[in-house]
Protein backbone atom coordinates (compact mmCIF):
# COMPACT_ATOMS: atom_id res chain seq x y z
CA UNK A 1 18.31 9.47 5.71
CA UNK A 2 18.96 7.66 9.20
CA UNK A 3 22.22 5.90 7.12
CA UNK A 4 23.39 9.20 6.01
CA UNK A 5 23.13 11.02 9.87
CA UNK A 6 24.65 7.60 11.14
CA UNK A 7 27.48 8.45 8.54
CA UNK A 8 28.05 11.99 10.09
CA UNK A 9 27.89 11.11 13.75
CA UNK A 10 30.93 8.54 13.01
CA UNK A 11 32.53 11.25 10.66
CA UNK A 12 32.36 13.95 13.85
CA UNK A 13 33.54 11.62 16.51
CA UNK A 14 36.87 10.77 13.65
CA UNK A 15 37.53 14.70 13.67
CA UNK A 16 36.82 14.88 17.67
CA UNK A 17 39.11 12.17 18.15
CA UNK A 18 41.73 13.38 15.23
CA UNK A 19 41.55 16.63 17.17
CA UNK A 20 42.08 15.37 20.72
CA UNK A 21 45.50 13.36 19.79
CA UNK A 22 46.95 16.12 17.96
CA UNK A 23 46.10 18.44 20.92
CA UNK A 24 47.78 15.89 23.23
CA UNK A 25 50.73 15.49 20.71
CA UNK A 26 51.38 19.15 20.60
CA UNK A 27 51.03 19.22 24.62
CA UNK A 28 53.86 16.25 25.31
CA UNK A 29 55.77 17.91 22.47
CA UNK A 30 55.88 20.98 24.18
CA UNK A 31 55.87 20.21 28.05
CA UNK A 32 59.12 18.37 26.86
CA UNK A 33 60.96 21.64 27.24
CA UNK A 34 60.70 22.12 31.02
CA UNK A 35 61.43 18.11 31.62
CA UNK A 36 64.82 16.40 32.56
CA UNK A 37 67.82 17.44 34.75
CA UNK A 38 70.96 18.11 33.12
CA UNK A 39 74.79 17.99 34.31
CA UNK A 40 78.27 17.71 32.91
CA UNK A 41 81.03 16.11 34.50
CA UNK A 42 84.71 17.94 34.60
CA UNK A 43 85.86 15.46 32.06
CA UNK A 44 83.10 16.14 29.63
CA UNK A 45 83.29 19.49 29.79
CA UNK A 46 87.39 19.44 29.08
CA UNK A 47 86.48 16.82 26.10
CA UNK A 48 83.85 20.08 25.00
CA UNK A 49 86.49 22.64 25.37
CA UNK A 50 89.17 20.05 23.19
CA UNK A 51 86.78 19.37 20.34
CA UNK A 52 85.63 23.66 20.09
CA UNK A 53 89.34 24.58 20.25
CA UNK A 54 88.48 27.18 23.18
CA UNK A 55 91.86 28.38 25.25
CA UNK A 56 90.24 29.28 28.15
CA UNK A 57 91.23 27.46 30.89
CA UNK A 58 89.48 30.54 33.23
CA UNK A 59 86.06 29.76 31.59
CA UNK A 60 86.76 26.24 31.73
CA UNK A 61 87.74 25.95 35.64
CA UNK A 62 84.83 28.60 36.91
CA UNK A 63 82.18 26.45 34.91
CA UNK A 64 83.17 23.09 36.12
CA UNK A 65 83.50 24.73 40.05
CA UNK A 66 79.20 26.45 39.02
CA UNK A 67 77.84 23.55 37.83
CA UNK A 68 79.66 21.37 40.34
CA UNK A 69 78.02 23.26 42.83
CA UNK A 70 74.40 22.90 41.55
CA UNK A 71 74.75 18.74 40.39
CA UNK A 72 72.15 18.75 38.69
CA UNK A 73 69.46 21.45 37.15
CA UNK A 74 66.64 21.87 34.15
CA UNK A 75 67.75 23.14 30.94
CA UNK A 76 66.79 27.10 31.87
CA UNK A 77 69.39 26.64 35.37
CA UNK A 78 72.04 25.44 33.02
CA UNK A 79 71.98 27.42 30.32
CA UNK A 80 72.19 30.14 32.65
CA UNK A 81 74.89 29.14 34.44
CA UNK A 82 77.12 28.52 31.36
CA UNK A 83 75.93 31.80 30.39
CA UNK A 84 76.33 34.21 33.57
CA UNK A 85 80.14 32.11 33.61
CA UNK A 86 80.73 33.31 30.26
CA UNK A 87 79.74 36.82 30.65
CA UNK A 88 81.74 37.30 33.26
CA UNK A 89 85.19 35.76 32.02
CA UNK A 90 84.56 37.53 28.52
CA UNK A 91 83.95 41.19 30.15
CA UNK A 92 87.04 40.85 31.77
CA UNK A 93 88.94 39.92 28.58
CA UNK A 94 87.26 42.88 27.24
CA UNK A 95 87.74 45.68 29.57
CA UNK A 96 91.77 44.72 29.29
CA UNK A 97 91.53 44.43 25.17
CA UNK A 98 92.83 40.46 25.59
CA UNK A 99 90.48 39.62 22.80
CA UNK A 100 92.41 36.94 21.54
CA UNK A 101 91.17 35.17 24.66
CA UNK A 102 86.95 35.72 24.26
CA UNK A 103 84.93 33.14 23.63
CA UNK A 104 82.54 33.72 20.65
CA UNK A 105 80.80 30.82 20.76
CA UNK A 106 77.29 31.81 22.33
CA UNK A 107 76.27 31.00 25.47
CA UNK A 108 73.09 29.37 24.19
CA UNK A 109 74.86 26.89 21.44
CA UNK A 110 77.58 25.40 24.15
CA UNK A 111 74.56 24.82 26.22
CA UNK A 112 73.19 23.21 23.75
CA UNK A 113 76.34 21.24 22.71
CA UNK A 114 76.72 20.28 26.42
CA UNK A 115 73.49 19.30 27.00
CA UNK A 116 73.10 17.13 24.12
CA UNK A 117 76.53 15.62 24.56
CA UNK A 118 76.17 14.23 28.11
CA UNK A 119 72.80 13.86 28.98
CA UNK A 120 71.32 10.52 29.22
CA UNK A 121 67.71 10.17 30.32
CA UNK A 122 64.66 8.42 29.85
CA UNK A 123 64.00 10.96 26.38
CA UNK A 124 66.82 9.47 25.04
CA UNK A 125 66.13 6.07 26.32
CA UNK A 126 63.01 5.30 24.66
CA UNK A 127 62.92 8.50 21.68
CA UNK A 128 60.98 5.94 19.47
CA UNK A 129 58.50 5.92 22.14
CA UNK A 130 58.39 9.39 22.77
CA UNK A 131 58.46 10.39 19.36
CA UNK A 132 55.67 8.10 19.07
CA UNK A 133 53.81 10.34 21.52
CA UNK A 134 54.41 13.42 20.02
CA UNK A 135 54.92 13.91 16.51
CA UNK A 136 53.42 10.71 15.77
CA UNK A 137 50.40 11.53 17.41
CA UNK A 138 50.16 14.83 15.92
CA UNK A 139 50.57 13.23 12.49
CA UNK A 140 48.06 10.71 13.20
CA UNK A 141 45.71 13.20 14.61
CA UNK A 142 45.99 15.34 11.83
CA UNK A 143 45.08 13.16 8.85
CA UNK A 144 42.14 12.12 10.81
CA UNK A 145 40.62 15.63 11.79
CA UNK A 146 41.45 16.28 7.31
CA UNK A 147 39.74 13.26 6.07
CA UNK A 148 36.67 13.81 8.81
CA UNK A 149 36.72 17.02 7.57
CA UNK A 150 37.20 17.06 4.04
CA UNK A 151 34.21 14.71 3.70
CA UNK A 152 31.99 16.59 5.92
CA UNK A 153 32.10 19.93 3.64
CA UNK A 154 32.58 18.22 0.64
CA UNK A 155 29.49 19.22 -0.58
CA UNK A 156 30.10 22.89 0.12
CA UNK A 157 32.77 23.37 -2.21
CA UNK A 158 35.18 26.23 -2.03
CA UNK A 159 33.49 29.43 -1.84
CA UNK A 160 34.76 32.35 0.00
CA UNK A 161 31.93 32.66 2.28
CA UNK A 162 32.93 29.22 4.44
CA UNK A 163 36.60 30.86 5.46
CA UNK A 164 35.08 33.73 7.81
CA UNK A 165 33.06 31.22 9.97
CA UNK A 166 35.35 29.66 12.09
CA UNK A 167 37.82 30.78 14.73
CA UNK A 168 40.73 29.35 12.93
CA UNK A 169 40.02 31.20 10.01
CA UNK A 170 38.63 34.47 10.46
CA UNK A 171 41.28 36.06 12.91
CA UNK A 172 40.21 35.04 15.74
CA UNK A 173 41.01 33.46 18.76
CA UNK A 174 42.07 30.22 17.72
CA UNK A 175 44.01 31.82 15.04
CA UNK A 176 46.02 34.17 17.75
CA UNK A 177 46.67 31.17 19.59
CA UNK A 178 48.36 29.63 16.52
CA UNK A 179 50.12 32.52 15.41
CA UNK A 180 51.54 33.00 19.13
CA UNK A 181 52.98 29.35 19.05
CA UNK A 182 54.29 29.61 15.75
CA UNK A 183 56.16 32.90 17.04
CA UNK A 184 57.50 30.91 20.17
CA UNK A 185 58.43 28.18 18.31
CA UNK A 186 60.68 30.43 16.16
CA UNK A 187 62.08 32.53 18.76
CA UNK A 188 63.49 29.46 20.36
CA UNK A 189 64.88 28.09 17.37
CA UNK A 190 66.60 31.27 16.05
CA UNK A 191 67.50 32.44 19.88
CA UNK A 192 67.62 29.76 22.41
CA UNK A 193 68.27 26.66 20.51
CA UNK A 194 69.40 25.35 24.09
CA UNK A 195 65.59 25.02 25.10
CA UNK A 196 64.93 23.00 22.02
CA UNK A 197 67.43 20.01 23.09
CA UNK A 198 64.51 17.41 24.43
CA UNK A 199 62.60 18.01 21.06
CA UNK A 200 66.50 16.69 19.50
CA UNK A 201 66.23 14.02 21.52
CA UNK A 202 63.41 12.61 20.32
CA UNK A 203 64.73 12.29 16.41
CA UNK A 204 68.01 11.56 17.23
CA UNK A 205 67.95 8.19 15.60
CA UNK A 206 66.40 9.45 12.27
CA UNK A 207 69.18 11.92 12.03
CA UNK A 208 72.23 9.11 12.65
CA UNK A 209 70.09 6.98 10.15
CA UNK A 210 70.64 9.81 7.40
CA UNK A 211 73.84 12.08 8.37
CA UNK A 212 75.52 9.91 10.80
CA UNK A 213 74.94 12.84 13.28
CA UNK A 214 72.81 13.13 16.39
CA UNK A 215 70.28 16.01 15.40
CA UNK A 216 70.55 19.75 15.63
CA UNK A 217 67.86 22.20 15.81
CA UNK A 218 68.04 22.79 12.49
CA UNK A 219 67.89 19.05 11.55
CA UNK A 220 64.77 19.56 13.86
CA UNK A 221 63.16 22.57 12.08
CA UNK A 222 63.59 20.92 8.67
CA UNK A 223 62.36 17.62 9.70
CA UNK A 224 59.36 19.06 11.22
CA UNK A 225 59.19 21.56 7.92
CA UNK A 226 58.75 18.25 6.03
CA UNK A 227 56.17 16.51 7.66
CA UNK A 228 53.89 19.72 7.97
CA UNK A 229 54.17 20.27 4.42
CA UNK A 230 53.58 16.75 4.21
CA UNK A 231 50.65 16.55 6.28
CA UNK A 232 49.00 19.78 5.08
CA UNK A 233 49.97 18.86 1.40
CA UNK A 234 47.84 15.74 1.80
CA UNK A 235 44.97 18.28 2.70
CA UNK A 236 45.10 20.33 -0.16
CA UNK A 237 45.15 17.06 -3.01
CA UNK A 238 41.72 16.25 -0.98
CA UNK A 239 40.24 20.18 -1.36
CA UNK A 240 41.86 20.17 -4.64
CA UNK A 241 41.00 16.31 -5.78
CA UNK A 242 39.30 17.70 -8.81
CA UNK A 243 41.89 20.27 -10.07
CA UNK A 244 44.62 18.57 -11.44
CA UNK A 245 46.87 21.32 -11.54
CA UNK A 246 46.91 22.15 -7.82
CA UNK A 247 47.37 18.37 -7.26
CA UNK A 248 50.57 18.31 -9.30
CA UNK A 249 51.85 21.55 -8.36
CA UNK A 250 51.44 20.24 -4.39
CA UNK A 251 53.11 16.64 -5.04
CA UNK A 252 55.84 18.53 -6.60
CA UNK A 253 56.82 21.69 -3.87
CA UNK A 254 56.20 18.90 -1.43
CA UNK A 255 58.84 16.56 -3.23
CA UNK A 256 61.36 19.42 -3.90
CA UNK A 257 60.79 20.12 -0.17
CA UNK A 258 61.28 16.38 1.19
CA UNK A 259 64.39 15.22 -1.21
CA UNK A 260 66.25 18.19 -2.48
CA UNK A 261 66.32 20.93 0.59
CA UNK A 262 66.29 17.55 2.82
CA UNK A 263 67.17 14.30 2.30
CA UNK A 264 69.99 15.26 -0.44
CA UNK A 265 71.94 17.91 1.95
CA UNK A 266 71.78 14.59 5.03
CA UNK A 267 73.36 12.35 2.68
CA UNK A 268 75.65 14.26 1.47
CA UNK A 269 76.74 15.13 5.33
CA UNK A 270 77.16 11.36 5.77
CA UNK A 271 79.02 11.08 3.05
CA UNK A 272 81.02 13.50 3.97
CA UNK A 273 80.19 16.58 1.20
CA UNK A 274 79.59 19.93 1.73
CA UNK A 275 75.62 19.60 2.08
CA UNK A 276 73.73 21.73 -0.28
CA UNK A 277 69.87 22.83 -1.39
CA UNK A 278 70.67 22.17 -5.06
CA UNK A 279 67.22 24.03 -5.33
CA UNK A 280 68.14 26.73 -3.51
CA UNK A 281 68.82 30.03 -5.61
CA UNK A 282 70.89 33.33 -4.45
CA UNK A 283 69.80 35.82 -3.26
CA UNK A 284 67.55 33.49 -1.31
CA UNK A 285 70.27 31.67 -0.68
CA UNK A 286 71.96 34.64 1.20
CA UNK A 287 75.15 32.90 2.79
CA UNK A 288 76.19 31.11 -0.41
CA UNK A 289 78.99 34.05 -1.16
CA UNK A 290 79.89 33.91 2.71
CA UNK A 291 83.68 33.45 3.44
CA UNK A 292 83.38 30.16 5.59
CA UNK A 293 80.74 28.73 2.51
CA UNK A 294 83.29 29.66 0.09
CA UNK A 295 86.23 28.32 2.01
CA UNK A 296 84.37 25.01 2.77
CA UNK A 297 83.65 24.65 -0.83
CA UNK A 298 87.07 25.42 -2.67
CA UNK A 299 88.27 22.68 -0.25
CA UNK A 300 86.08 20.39 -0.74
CA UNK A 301 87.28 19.21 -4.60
CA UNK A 302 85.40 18.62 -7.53
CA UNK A 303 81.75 18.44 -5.91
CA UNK A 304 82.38 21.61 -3.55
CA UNK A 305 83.84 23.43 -7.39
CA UNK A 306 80.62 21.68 -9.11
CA UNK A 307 78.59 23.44 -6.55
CA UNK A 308 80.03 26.66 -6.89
CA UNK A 309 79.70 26.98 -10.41
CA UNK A 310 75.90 25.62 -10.31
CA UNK A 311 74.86 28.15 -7.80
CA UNK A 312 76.46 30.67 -10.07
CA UNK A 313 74.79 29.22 -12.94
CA UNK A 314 71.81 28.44 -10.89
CA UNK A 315 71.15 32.27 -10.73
CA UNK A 316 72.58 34.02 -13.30
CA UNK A 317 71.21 31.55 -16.68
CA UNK A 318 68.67 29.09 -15.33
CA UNK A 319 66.60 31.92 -13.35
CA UNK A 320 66.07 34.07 -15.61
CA UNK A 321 65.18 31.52 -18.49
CA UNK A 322 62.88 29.26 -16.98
CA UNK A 323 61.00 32.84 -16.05
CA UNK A 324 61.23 34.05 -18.85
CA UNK A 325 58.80 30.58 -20.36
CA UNK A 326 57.32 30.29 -17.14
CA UNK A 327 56.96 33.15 -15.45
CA UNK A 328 58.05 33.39 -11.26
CA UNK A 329 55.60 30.56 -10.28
CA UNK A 330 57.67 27.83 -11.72
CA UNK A 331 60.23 28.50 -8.51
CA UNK A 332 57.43 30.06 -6.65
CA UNK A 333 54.77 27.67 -6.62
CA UNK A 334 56.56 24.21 -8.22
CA UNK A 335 59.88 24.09 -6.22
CA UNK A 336 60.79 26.56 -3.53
CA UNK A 337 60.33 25.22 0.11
CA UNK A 338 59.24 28.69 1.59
CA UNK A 339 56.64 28.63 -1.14
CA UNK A 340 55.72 25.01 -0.29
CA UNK A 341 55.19 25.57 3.77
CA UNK A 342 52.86 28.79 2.27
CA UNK A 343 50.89 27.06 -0.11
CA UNK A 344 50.28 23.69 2.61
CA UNK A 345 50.48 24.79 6.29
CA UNK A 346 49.30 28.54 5.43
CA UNK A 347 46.69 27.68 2.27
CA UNK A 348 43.92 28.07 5.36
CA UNK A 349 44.98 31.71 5.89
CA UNK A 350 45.64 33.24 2.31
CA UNK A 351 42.62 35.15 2.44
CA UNK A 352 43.68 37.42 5.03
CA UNK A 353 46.35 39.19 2.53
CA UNK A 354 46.04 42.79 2.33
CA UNK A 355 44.49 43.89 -0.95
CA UNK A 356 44.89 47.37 -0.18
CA UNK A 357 46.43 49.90 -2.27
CA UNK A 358 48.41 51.34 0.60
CA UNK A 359 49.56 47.76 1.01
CA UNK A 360 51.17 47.26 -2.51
CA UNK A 361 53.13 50.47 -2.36
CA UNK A 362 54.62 48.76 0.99
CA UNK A 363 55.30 45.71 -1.23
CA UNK A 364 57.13 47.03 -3.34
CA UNK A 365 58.82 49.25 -1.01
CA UNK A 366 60.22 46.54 1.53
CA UNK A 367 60.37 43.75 -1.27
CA UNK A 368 63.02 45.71 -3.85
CA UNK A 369 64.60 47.24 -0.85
CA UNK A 370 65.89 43.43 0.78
CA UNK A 371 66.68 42.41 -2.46
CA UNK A 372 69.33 45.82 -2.43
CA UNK A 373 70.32 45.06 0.70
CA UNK A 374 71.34 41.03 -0.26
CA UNK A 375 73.75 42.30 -3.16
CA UNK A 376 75.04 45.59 -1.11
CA UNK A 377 75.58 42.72 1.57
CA UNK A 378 77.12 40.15 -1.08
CA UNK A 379 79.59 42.60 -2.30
CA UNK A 380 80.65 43.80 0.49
CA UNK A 381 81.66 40.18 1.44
CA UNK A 382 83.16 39.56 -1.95
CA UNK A 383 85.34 42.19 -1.80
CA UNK A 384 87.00 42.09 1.63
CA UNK A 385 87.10 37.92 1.12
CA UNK A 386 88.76 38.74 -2.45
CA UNK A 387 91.12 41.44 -1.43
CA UNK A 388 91.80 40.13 1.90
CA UNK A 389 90.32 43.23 3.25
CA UNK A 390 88.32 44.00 6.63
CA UNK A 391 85.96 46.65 5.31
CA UNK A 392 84.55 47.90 1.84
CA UNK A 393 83.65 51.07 1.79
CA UNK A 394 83.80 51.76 5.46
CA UNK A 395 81.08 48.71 5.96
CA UNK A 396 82.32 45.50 8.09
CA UNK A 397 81.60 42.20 6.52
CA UNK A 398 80.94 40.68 9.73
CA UNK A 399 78.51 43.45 10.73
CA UNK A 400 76.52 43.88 7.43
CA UNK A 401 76.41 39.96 7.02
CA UNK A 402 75.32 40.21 10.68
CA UNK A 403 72.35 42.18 10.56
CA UNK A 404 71.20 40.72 7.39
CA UNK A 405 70.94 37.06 9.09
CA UNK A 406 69.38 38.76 12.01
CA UNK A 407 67.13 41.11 10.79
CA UNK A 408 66.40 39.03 7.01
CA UNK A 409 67.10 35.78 7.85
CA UNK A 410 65.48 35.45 11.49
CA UNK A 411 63.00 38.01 12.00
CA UNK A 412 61.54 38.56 8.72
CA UNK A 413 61.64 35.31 6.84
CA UNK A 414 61.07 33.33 9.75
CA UNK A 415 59.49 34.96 13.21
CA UNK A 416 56.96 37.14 10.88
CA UNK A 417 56.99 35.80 7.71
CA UNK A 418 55.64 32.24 9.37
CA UNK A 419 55.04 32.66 12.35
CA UNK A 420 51.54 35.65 11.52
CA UNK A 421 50.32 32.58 8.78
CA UNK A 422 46.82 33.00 10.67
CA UNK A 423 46.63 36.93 10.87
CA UNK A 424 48.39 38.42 7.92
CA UNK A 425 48.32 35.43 5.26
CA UNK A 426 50.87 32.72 3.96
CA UNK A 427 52.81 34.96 1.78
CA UNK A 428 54.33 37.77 3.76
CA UNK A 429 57.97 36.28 3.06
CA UNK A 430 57.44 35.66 -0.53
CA UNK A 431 55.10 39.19 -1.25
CA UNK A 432 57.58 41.89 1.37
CA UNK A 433 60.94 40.09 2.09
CA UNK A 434 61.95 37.50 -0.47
CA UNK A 435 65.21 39.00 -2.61
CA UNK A 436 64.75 36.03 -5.26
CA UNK A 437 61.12 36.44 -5.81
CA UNK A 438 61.63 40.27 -6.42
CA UNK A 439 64.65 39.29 -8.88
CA UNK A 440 62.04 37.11 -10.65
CA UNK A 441 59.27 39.45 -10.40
CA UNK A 442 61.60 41.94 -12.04
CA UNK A 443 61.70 40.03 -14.96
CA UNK A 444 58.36 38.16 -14.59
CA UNK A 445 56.96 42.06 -15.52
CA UNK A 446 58.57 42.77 -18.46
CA UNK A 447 59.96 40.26 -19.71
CA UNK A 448 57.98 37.10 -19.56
CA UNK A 449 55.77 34.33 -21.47
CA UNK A 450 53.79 33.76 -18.46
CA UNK A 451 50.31 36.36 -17.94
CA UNK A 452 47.12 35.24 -16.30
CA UNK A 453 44.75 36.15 -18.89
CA UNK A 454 41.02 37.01 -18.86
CA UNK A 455 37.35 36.64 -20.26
CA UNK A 456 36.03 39.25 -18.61
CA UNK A 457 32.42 39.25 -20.53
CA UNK A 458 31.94 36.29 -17.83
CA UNK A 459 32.75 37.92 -14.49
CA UNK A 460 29.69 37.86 -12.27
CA UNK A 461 32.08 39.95 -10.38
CA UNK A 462 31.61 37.09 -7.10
CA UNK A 463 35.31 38.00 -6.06
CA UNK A 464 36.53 34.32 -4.80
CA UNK A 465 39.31 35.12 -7.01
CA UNK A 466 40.71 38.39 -4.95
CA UNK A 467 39.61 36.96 -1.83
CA UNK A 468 41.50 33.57 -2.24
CA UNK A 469 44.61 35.53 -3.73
CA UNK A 470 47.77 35.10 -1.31
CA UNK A 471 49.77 37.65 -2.80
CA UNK A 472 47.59 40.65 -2.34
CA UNK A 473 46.50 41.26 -6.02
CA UNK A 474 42.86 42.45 -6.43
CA UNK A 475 42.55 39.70 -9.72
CA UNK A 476 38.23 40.47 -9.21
CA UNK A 477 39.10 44.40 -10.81
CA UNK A 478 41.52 43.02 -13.27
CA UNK A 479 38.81 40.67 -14.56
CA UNK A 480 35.92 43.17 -14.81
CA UNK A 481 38.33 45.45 -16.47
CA UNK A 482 39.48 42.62 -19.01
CA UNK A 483 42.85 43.34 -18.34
CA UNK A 484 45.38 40.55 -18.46
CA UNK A 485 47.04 39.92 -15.29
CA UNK A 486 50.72 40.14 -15.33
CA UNK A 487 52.09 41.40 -11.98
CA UNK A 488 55.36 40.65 -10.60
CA UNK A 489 54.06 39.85 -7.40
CA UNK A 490 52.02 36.68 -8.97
CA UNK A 491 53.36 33.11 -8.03
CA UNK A 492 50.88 31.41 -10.48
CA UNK A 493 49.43 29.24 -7.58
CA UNK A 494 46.32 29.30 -9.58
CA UNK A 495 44.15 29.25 -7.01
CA UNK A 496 42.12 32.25 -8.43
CA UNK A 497 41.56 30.11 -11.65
CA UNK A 498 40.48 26.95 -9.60
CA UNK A 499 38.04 28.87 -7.42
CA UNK A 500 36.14 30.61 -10.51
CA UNK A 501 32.79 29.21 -11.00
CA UNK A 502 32.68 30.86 -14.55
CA UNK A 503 35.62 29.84 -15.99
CA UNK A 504 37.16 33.83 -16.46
CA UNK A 505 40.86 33.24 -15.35
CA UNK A 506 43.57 31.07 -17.41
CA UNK A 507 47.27 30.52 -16.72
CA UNK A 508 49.76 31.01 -19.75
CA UNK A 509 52.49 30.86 -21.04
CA UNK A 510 52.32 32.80 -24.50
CA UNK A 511 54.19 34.87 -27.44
CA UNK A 512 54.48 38.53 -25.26
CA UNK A 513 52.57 40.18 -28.46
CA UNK A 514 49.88 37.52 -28.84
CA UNK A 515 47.66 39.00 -25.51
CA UNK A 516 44.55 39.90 -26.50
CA UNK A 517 44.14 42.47 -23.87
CA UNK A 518 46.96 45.31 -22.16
CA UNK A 519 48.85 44.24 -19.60
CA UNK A 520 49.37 46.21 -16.43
């Protein structure tokens, strides 16, 4: 007894002290924004000008004479600078129609450039160490607080009971605080990548090391992706350590993740190929069709023709097939990355998906009506890219293609789809927004091998199943019903299988008129 408390008081001081460096990792991380000064000689902002191709020597000459003036400044003086210098020059090219001479570029990407160009600073100077600090500390910290943890409720099991007893968990404040970072965090990648540069700094030398490059933001985002999915995958192989499909189906989204929507698309930059998610289906995929993706691939040769035809082929034959076996979840739940970051970084939150009624008629609403807006949106590019043409239909390319990146591809996918994890669950992208998962689902409904099927003589009715769903689906009234389960909204994560104490649920993939029980 005094061996087993001894054993708990070492396992709470692991979590206490897993807890403290992540919190101090995440802190240096993020007080990195407001640090270093930042200036750009006239030289190196002529050399910026000469490798953008911008004729403007009147934006040129009244930057150099503002930033002159201030020396030095932190990232928010000189991004505004460079922007209050290009709002002015631009309205005046405006107002007299010269719009040959506007820059386009956006105020918040040459700051960026700029600012990653020419600074030099103590970030840069020692990254290893400060990377150290930050994201190695927060990895470290992490795997500690999971182990600590994982052995300390081991004996509890999974039972739905556990989830609504902690602040991290049951909406509350903890939970707001994460979902309010997560929202910053995305807001500054999607809108002011400029305030991101110190985090670039910082993984500069990974990025040479695989794409010869010094790192983006969006090198950034998908690094970071990686090693969350990472970390949190390692998390759910210990709560799932006795389930071997959920260990699988984790070592495989998190592999897909890693090599094919990462490492591949570096090395192929380095090599100097058009980088590409060979994972990565259309409509998902909502830029493939884009002019400047097309052009970059028909010049490109054989591998940027190879890559055409196997996105084509990607979504028009493999798709459908492999759903048709395997139902949605083997994209879903195996191999898509959005998928991946749901089932590891957001598996704490998936009971807080609304199981409402009300809430699957706005499913199915929102859901079918991105996927119409992807192909109005892909046609519309087609056709004015085929026919050299700058409308279709009285609809600018530019404009539809536009809105769909800003409204789709920012706000939905990424500011609210990730960043409310801890309030509205881990599958908002994949259950209201994602245009491949409701192609899938389409044919996932009626016209698929792949049903969650039912024993419903032994429901005790304890509803972990519906509780632990992530997609919405009320599986408990399916189950005392005896009704297979074959929804289009269902990924197949089988978490309502693993978390049955009875044994009711089963994942299959069978002859469509071999169900023993009607589908709905």
């Amino acid at each position: 007894m005094l061996q087993r408390i001894h054993d708990i008081k070492i396992l709470l001081r692991i979590k206490k002290l897993g807890l403290v460096l992540f919190l101090k990792g995440l802190s240096i991380f993020t007080a990195l924004i407001f640090f270093v000064n930042f200036k750009a000689s006239n030289q190196e902002i002529t050399d910026y000008f000469l490798d953008q191709s911008i004729d403007n020597e009147v934006f040129e000459v009244k930057l150099k004479d503002r930033l002159n003036l201030i020396n030095s400044c932190n990232i928010f003086q000189f991004s505004d600078v460079i922007s209050n210098t290009l709002e002015t020059v631009n309205d005046s090219y405006k107002s007299n129609k010269q719009w040959d001479k506007v820059v386009w570029i956006s105020p918040q990407q040459i700051s960026f450039d700029l600012a990653k160009k020419n600074t030099t600073n103590f970030i840069v100077q020692h990254s290893w160490k400060i990377f150290f600090m930050t994201i190695g500390l927060g990895i470290l910290g992490s795997l500690l607080y999971i182990y600590a943890n994982a052995v300390l409720e081991k004996s509890k099991g999974i039972y739905k009971g556990a989830i609504y007893k902690h602040k991290s968990t049951n909406k509350g404040w903890i939970a707001w605080l994460t979902t309010i970072y997560l929202i910053g965090f995305y807001l500054i990648l999607y809108f002011r990548p400029n305030w991101a540069v110190n985090w670039t700094f910082i993984i500069d030398p990974i990025s040479e090391f695989l794409n010869g490059q010094k790192a983006s933001q969006w090198f950034l985002y998908g690094f970071l992706y990686c090693m969350v999915m990472l970390v949190m995958g390692v998390r759910m192989l210990i709560k799932y350590q006795n389930n071997n499909y959920q260990k699988i189906r984790t070592i495989c989204v998190v592999f897909f993740q890693i090599v094919f929507a990462f490492l591949i698309p570096e090395i192929m930059t380095n090599l100097g190929l058009p980088a590409y998610d060979f994972k990565n289906a259309f409509p998902l995929d909502y830029d493939f069709f884009f002019d400047w993706n097309l052009d970059r691939l028909l010049s490109s040769g054989n591998i940027g023709l190879f890559i055409l035809v196997w996105g084509v082929f990607l979504t028009l034959v493999i798709v459908p097939i492999f759903v048709y076996f395997f139902g949605k979840r083997w994209y879903c739940s195996w191999v898509c990355g959005c998928g991946g970051l749901a089932e590891t970084l957001g598996d704490p939150y998936r009971q807080h998906s609304n199981k409402t009624l009300n809430a699957w008629k706005w499913e199915r609403l929102t859901i079918y009506s991105v996927l119409l807006f992807s192909l109005f949106m892909t046609l519309v590019v087609l056709y004015t890219y085929i026919f050299n043409a700058n409308e279709f239909l009285g609809f600018s390319a530019y404009q539809v293609r536009g809105s769909y990146s800003f409204l789709i591809g920012s706000w939905f996918s990424g500011v609210i789809g990730t960043g409310f994890y801890p309030i509205f669950g881990n599958r908002i992208w994949c259950r209201f927004g994602c245009p491949l998962a409701a192609y899938m689902g389409i044919i996932q409904k009626f016209k698929s091998k792949f049903r969650i099927t039912v024993n419903g003589s032994q429901c005790i009715s304890c509803g972990n199943c519906s509780t632990f769903c992530e997609q919405g689906i009320d599986v408990r009234s399916y189950a005392q019903r005896n009704k297979d389960i074959v929804r289009a909204s269902c990924v197949g994560c089988g978490i309502c299988s693993s978390v049955c104490p009875r044994g009711v649920l089963k994942l299959e993939n069978i002859p469509l008129n071999c169900s023993s029980s009607k589908k709905i």
